[in-house]
Protein backbone atom coordinates (compact mmCIF):
# COMPACT_ATOMS: atom_id res chain seq x y z
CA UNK A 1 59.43 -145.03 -116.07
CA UNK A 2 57.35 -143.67 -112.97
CA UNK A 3 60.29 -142.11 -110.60
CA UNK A 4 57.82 -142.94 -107.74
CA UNK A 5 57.99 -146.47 -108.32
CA UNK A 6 59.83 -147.15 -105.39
CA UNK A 7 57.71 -145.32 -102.93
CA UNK A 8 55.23 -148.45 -102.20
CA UNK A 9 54.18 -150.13 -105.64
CA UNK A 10 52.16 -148.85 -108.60
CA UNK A 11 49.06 -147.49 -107.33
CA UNK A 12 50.56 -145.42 -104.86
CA UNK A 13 53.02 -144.25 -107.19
CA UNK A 14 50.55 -143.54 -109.86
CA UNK A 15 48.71 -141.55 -107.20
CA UNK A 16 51.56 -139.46 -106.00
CA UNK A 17 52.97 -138.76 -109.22
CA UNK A 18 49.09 -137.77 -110.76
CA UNK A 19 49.02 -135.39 -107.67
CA UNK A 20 52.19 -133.97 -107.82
CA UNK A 21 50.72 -133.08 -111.91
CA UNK A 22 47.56 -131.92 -111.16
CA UNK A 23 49.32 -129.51 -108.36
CA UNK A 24 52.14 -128.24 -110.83
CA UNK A 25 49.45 -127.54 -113.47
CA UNK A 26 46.77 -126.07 -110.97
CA UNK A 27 49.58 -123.33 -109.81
CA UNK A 28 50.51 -122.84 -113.26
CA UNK A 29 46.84 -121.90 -114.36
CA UNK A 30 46.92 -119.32 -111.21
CA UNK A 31 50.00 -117.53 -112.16
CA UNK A 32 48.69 -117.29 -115.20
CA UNK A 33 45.71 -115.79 -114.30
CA UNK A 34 47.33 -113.62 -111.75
CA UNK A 35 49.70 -112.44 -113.88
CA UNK A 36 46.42 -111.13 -116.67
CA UNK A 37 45.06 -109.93 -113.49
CA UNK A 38 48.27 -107.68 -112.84
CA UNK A 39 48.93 -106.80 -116.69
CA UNK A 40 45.35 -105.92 -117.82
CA UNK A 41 43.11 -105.24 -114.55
CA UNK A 42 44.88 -103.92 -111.75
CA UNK A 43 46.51 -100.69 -113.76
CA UNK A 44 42.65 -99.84 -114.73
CA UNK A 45 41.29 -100.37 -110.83
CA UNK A 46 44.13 -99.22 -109.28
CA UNK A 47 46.78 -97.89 -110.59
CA UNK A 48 50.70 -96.82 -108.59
CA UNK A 49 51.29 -93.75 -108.60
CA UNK A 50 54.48 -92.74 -110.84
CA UNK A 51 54.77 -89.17 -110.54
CA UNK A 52 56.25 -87.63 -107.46
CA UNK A 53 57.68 -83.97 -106.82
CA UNK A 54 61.02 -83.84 -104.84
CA UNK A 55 62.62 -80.55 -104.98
CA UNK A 56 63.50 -77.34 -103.03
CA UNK A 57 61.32 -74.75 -105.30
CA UNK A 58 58.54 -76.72 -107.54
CA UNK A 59 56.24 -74.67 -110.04
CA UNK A 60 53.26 -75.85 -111.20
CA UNK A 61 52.07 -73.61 -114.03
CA UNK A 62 48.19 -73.89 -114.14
CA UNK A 63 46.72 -72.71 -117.55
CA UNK A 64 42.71 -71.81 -117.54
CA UNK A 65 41.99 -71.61 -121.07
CA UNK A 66 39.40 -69.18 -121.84
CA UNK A 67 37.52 -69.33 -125.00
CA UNK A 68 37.41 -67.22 -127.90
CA UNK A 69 34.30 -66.56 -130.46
CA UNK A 70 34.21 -65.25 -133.79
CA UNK A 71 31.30 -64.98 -135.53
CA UNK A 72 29.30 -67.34 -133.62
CA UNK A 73 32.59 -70.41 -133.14
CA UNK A 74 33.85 -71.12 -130.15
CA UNK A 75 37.60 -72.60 -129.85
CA UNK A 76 40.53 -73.17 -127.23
CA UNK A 77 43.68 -71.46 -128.40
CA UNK A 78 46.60 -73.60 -127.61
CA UNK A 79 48.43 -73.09 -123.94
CA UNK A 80 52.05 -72.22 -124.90
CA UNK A 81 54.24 -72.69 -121.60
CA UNK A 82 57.67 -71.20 -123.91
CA UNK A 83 56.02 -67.61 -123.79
CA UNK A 84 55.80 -67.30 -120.14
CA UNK A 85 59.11 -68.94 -118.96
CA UNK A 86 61.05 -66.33 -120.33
């Protein structure tokens, strides 16, 4: 049974009730799309920022890797942080 029976007969009822459907299931389709929107776009247009610095001494170690040849082949050794923080 229609629970908006009461409000002024059928076709009224049927109206309200349709509209009250169509409005649930219209805000339901834009969540859902907002929600895509947040999940799948938004972190590739504009992403938060996560990383912040909050301390009394910070060091940023900043390695410029310099390349080596032998015999005509380039390469980039491998940065190795462990040898310098001793």
């Amino acid at each position: 049974m229609n629970p908006l029976m009461a409000v002024g007969g059928q076709a009224v009822g049927n109206f309200l009730w349709h509209a009250i459907k169509r409005t649930a299931s219209v805000l339901f389709v834009i969540g859902l799309l907002w929600a895509i929107y947040v999940m799948a776009v938004k972190p590739h247009i504009n992403p938060t920022p996560t990383e912040s610095q909050e301390a009394e001494n910070i060091t940023n170690y900043n390695y410029t890797m310099q390349p080596k040849s032998y015999f005509g082949c380039q390469h980039f050794g491998i940065a190795r942080p462990e040898k310098d923080k001793k």
